[in-house]
Protein backbone atom coordinates (compact mmCIF):
# COMPACT_ATOMS: atom_id res chain seq x y z
CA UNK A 1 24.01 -27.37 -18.75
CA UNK A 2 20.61 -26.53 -17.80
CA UNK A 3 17.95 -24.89 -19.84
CA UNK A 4 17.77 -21.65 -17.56
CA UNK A 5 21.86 -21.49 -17.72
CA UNK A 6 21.87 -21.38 -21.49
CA UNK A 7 19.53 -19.14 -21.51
CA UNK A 8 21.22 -17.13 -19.46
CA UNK A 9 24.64 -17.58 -21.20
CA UNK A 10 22.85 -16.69 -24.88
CA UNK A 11 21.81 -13.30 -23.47
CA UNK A 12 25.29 -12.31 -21.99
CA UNK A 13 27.09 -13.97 -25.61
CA UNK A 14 24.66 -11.38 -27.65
CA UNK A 15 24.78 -8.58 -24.75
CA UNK A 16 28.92 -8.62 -25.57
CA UNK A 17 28.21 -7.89 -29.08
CA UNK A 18 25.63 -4.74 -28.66
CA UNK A 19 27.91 -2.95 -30.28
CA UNK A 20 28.20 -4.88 -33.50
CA UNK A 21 24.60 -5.07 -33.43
CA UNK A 22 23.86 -1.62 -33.65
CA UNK A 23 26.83 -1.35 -36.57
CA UNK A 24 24.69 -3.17 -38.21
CA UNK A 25 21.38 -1.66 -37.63
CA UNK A 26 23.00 1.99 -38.40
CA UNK A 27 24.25 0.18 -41.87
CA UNK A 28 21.18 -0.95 -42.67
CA UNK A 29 18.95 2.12 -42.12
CA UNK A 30 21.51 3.99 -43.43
CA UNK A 31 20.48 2.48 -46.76
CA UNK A 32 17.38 3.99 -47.28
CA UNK A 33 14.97 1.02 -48.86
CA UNK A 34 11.27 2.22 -49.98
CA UNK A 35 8.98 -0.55 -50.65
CA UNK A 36 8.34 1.29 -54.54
CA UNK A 37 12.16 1.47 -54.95
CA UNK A 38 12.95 -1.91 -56.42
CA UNK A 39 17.41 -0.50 -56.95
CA UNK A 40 16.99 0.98 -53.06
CA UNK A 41 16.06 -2.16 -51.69
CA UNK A 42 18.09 -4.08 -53.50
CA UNK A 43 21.00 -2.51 -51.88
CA UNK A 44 20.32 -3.67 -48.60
CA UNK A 45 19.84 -7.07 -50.08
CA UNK A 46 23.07 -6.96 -50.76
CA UNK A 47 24.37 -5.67 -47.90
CA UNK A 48 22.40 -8.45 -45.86
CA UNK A 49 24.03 -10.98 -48.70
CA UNK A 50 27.61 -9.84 -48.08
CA UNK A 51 27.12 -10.19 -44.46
CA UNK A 52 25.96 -13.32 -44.43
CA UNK A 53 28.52 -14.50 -47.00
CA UNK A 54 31.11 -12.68 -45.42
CA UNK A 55 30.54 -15.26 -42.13
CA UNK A 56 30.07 -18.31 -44.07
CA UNK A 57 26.36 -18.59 -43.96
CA UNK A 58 25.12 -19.63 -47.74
CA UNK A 59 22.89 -17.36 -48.91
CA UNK A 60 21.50 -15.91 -52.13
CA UNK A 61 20.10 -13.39 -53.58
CA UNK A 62 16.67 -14.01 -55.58
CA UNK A 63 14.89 -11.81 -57.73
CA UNK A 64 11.49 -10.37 -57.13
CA UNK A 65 10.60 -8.65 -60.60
CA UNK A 66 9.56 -4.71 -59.58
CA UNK A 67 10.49 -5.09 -56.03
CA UNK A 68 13.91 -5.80 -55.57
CA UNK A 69 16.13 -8.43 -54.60
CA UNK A 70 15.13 -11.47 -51.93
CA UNK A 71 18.02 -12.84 -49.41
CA UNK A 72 17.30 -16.44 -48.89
CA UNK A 73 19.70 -18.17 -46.63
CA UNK A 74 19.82 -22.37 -45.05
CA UNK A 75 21.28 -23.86 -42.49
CA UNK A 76 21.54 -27.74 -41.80
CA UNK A 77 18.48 -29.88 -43.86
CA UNK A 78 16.10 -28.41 -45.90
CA UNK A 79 13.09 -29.40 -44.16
CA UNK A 80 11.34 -29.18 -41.04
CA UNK A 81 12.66 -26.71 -38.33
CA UNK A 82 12.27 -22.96 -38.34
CA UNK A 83 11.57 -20.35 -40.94
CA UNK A 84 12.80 -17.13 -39.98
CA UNK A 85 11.01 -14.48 -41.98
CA UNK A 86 11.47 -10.56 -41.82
CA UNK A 87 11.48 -7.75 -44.65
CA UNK A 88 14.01 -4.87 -45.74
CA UNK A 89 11.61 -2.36 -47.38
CA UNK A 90 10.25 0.87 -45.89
CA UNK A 91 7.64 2.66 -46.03
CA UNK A 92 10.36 5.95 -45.45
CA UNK A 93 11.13 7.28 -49.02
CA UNK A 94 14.76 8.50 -50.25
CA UNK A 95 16.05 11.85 -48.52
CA UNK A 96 13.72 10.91 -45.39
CA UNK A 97 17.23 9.97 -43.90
CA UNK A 98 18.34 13.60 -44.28
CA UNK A 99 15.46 14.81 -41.61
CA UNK A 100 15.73 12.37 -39.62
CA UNK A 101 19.06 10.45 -39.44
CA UNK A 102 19.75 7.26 -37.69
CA UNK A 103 20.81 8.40 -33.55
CA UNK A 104 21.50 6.58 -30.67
CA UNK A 105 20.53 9.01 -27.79
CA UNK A 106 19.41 8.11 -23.91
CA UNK A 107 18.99 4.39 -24.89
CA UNK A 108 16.69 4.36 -27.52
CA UNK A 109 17.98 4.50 -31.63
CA UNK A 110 16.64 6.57 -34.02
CA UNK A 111 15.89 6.46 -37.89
CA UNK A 112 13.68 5.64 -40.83
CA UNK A 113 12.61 2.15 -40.59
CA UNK A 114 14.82 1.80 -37.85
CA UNK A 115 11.60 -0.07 -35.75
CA UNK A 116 9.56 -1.57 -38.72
CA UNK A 117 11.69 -3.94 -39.25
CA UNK A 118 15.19 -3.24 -39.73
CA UNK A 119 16.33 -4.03 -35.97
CA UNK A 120 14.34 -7.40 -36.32
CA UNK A 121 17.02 -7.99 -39.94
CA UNK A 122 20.17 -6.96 -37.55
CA UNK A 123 18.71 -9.24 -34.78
CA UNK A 124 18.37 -12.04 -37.87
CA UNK A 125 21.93 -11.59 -38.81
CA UNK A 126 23.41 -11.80 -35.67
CA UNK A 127 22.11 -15.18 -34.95
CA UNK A 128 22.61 -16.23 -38.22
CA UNK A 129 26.53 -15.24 -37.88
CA UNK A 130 26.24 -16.75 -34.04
CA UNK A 131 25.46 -19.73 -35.55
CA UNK A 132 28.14 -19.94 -38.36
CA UNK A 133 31.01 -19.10 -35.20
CA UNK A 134 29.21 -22.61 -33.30
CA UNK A 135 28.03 -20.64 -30.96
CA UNK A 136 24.98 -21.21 -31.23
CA UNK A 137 23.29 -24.67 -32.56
CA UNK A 138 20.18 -24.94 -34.11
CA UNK A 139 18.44 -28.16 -33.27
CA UNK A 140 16.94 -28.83 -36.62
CA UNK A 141 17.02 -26.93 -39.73
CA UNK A 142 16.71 -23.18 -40.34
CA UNK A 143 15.56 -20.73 -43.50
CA UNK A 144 16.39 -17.36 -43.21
CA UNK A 145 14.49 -15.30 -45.44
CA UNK A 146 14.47 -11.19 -46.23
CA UNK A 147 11.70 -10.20 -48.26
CA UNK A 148 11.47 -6.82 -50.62
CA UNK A 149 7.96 -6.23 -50.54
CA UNK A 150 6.37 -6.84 -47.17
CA UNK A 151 5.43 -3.20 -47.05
CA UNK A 152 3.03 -3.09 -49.94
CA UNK A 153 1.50 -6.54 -49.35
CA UNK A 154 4.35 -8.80 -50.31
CA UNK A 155 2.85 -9.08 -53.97
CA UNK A 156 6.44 -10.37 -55.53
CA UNK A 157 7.38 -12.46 -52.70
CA UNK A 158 4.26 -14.19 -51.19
CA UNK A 159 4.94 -17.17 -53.17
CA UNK A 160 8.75 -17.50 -52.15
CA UNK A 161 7.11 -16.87 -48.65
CA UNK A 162 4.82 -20.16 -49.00
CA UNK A 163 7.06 -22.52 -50.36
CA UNK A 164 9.61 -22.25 -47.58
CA UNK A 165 7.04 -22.04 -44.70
CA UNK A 166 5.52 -25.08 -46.08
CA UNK A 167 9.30 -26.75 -46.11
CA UNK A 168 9.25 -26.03 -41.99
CA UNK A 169 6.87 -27.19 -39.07
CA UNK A 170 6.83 -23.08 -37.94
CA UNK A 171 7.67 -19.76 -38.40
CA UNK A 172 9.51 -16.87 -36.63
CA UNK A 173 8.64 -13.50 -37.96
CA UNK A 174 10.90 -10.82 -37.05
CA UNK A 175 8.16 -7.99 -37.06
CA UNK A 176 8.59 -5.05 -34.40
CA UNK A 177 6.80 -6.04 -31.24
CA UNK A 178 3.95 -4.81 -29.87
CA UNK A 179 3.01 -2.26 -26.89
CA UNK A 180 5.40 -3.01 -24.23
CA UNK A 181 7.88 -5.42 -25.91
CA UNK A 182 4.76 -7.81 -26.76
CA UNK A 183 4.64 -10.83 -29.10
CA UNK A 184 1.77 -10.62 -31.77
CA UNK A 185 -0.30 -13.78 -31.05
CA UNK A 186 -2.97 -13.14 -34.21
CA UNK A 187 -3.14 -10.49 -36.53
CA UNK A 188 -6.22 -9.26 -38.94
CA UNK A 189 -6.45 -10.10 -42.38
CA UNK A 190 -6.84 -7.34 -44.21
CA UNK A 191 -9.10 -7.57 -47.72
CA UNK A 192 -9.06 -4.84 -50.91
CA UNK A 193 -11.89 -4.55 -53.09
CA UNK A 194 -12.39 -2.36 -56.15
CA UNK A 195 -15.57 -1.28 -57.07
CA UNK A 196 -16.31 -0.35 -61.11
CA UNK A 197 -19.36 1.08 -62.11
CA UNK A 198 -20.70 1.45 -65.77
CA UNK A 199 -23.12 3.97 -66.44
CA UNK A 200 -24.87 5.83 -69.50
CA UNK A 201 -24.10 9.24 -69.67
CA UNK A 202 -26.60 11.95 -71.45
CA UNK A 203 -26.75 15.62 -70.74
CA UNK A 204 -27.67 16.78 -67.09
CA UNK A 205 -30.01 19.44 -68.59
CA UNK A 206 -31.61 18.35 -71.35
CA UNK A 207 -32.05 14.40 -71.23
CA UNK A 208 -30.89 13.33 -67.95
CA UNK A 209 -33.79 10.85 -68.07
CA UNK A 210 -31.21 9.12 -70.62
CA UNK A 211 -28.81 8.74 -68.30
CA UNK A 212 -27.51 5.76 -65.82
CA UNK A 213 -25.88 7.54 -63.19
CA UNK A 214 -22.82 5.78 -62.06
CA UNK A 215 -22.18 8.23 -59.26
CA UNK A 216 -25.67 7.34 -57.78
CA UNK A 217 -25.15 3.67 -58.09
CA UNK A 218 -21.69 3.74 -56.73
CA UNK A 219 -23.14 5.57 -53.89
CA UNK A 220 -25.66 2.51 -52.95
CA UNK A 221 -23.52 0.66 -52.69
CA UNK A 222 -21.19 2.60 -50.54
CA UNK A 223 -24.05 2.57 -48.03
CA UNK A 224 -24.61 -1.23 -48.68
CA UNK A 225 -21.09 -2.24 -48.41
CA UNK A 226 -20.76 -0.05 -44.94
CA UNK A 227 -23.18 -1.45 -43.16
CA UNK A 228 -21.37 -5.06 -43.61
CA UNK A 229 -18.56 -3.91 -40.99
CA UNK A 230 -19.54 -5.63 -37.54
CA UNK A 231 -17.70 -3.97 -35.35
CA UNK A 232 -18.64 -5.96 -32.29
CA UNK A 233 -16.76 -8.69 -34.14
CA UNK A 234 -13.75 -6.58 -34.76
CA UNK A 235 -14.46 -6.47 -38.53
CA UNK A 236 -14.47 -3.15 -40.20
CA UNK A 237 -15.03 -1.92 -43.54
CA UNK A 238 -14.05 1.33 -45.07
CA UNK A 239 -14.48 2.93 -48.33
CA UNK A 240 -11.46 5.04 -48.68
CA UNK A 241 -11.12 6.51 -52.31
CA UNK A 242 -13.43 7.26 -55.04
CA UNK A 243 -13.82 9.03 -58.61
CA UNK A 244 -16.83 9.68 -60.34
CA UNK A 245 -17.77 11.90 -63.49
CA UNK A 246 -16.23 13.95 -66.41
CA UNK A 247 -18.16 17.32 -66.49
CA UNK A 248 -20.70 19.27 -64.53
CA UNK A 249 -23.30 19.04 -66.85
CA UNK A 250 -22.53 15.47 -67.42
CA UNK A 251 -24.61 12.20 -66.24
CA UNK A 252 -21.71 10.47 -64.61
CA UNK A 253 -20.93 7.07 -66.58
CA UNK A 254 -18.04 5.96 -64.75
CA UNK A 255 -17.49 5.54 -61.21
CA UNK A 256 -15.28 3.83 -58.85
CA UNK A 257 -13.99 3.25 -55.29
CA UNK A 258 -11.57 0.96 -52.97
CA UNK A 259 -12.12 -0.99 -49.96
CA UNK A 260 -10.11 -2.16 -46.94
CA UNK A 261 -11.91 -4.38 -44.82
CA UNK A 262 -9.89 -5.71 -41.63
CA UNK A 263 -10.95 -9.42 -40.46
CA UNK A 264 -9.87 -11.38 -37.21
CA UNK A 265 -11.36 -15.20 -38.94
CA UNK A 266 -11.72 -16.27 -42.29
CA UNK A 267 -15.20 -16.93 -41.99
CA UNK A 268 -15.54 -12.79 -41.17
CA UNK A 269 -13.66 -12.31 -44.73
CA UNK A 270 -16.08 -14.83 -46.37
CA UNK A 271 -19.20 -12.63 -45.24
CA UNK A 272 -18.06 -9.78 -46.08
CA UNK A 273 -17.39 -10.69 -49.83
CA UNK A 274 -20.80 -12.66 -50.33
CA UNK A 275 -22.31 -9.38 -49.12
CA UNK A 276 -20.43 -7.55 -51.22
CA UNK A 277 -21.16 -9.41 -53.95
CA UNK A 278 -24.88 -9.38 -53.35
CA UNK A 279 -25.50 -5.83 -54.33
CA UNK A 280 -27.45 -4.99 -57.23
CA UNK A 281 -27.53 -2.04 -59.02
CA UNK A 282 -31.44 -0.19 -58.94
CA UNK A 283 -30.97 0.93 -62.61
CA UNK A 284 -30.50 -2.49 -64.74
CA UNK A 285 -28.66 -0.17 -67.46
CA UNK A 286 -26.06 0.18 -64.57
CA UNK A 287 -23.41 -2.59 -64.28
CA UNK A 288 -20.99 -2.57 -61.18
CA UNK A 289 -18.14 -4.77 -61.30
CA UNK A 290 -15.50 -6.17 -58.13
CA UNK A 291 -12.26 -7.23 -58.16
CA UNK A 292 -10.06 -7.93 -55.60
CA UNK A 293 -10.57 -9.66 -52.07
CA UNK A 294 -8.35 -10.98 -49.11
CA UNK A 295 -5.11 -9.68 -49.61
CA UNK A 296 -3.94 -11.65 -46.44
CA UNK A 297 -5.86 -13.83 -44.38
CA UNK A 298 -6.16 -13.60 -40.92
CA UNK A 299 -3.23 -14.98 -38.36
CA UNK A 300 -5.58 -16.72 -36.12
CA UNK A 301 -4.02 -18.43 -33.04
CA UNK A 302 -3.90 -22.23 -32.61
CA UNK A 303 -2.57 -24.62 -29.96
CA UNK A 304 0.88 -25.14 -31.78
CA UNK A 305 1.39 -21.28 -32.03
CA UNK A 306 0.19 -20.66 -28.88
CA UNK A 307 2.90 -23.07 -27.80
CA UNK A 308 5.68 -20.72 -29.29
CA UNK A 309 4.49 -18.20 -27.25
CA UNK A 310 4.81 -20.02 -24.04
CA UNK A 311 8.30 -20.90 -25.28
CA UNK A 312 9.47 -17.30 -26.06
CA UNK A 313 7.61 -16.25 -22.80
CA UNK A 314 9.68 -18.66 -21.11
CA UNK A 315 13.15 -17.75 -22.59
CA UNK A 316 12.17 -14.05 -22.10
CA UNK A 317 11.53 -14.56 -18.37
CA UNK A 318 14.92 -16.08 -18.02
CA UNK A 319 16.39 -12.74 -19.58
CA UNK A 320 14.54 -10.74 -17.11
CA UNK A 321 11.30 -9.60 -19.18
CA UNK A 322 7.88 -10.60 -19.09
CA UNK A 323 6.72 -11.38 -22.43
CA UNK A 324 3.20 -9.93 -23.09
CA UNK A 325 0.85 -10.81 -26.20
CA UNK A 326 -1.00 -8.73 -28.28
CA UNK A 327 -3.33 -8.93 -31.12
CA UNK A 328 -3.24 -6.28 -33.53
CA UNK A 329 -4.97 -4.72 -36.25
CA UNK A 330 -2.13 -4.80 -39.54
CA UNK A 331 -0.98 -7.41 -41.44
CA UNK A 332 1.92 -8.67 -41.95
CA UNK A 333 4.04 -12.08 -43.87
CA UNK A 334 2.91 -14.01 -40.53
CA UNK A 335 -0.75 -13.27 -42.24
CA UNK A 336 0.40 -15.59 -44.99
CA UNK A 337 2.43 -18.23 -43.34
CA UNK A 338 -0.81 -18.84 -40.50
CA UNK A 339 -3.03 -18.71 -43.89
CA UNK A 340 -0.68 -21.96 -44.94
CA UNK A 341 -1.72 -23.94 -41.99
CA UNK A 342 2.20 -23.57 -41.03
CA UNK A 343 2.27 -22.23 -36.36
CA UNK A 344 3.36 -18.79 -36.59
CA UNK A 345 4.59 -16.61 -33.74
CA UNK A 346 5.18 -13.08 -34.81
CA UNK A 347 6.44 -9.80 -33.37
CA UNK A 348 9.14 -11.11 -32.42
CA UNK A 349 11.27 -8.00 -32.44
CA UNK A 350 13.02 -5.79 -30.52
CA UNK A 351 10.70 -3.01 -28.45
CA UNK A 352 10.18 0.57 -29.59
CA UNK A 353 7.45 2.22 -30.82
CA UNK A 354 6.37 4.50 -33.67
CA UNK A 355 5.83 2.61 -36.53
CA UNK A 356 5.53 4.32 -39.82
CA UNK A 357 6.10 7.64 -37.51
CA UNK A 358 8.19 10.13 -37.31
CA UNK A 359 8.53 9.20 -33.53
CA UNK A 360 9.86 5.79 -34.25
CA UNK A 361 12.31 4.41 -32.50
CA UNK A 362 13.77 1.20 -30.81
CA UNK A 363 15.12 0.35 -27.34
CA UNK A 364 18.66 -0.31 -27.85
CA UNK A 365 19.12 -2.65 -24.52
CA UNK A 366 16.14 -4.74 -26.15
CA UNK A 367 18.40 -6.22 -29.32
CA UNK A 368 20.55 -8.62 -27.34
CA UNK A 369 17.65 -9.86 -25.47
CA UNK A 370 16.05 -10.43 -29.01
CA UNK A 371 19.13 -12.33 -30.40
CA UNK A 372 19.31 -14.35 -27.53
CA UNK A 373 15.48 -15.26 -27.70
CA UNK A 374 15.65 -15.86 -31.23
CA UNK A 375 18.94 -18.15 -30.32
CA UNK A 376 17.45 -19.94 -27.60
CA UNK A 377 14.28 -20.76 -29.88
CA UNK A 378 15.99 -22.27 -32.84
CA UNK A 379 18.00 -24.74 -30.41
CA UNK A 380 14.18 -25.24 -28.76
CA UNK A 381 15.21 -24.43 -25.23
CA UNK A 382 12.45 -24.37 -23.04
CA UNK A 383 13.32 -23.23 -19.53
């Protein structure tokens, strides 16, 4: 059989189980699963578990202290092949569900998380299950891997992440898509920095020449670390919380803030902390004080991931879509894998829109395209 035929044959073998599909994408956001509720998420590990299970794909569950259950699943050897990432937290809390229940309606499904990512997890586990029935065949070997934590920077899982990435030659991430159904090519890094100032305090009225003012050192620096955001480059910098003081009549003593700085290279991210760290206070009685850094690195594209692009554009083509890329501004577990030297194709999910919105939603006639293009890629067809 050709390469265009079994294409073709993938999409109508998922396109006959749309229905199934969309069982499982209503069970799934039906269990709501907030990123900061570690029992929440845990029950869709376990549903995701059972399901797997349930098929005969091994799978198991691995614990990710404060955030829930992992689901880590293998198929044929442990090394080399595909890694096949995607997460099962929300950023929807418990009760959201209530307001805005999952609905199919006009083509398009409804829901809390129902876009970001919990069509990409029903896409994984309809391959996964394709592939336990033979029908489809992998060409090397595959990790499947659900991750509790994605949502708040993947603190709990990022090492679990590595490990396996670095057991395959690439990664698949699951992620919604972009505008227009597109793949996500390279993705910022995204850095968090916080700022602690140490003052002296004295009275505002009757000594303030005694006083250090934290406030007025933190707010040097604000000015400082602003004007290190090139925006021509795509790299911005933004202070977005701070707390300074005790009393009115008070020289402030303590003072702090946060950062989120978004970076397209590496060598952006290592600017923007050496000018960070190059601030010094006016007042030597002042002491200011960072932690933090690059929470992800950037998902910069390379030949080899460029490469999975073509592929998936290829496969897509054959289903009848053109396959656009994007780069985009968030982060995501892609961030870490590309970080690991390991090609990395994300947004590789089904099309919608409304991400972390109250508008979100996801194209329902776009699932069995993305089963069969995740399908076609782990048996490497290249039409």
């Amino acid at each position: 059989m050709g390469e265009k035929a079994r294409v073709a044959e993938l999409g109508a073998y998922f396109a006959a189980r749309q229905t199934a599909l969309l069982a499982d994408l209503r069970a799934l956001v039906e269990i709501e699963s907030p990123s900061d509720d570690a029992a929440a998420v845990t029950e869709v590990a376990a549903y995701v578990h059972e399901r797997l299970t349930s098929v005969g794909v091994p799978a198991e569950r691995i614990a990710s202290p404060g955030a829930g259950d992992a689901v880590l699943a293998r198929l044929g050897p442990a090394t080399g092949g595909t890694l096949v990432l995607s997460h099962i937290d929300t950023v929807w809390p418990v009760g959201t569900l209530r307001e805005l229940p999952f609905e199919v309606k006009d083509g398009r499904a409804t829901g809390p998380g129902v876009f970001d990512m919990k069509a990409g997890v029903a896409v994984k586990l309809a391959v996964l299950s394709a592939i336990a029935a033979g029908a489809v065949s992998p060409k090397r070997g595959v990790s499947a891997l659900f991750v509790p934590d994605e949502e708040i920077g993947s603190r709990s899982s990022r090492v679990l992440i590595v490990e396996e990435a670095r057991a395959r030659t690439r990664v698949l991430v699951l992620e919604p898509s972009a505008d227009g159904g597109a793949a996500k090519v390279a993705r910022k890094g995204i850095g968090f920095v916080k700022v602690h100032v140490q003052g002296v305090a004295s009275h505002a009225g009757l000594d303030p020449e005694k006083g250090a003012s934290a406030l007025s050192e933190l707010s040097r620096f604000v000015l400082h670390a602003e004007a290190l955001a090139r925006l021509d480059l795509g790299t911005s910098l933004v202070v977005t919380t701070a707390q300074a003081g005790t009393k009115s009549n008070v020289v402030p003593e303590l003072a702090e803030a946060t950062i989120d700085f978004r970076i397209w290279t590496v060598e952006e991210g290592e600017r923007v902390m050496k000018g960070l760290d190059e601030f010094r206070p006016a007042d030597p009685r002042v002491t200011l004080t960072l932690s933090g850094g690059v929470n992800r690195g950037p998902m910069e594209p390379t030949a080899q991931s460029l490469a999975l692009y073509d592929a998936a554009r290829h496969v897509m083509a054959v289903l009848g879509v053109e396959l656009g890329q994007a780069r985009v501004g968030g982060a995501s577990d892609g961030n870490l894998t590309a970080s690991a030297g390991i090609p990395t194709l994300d947004g590789l999910g089904p099309a919608g829109g409304g991400a972390h919105a109250r508008s979100e939603h996801l194209l329902v006639t776009d699932l069995p395209r993305r089963a069969a293009l995740l399908a076609a890629m782990l048996e490497e067809r290249n039409p």
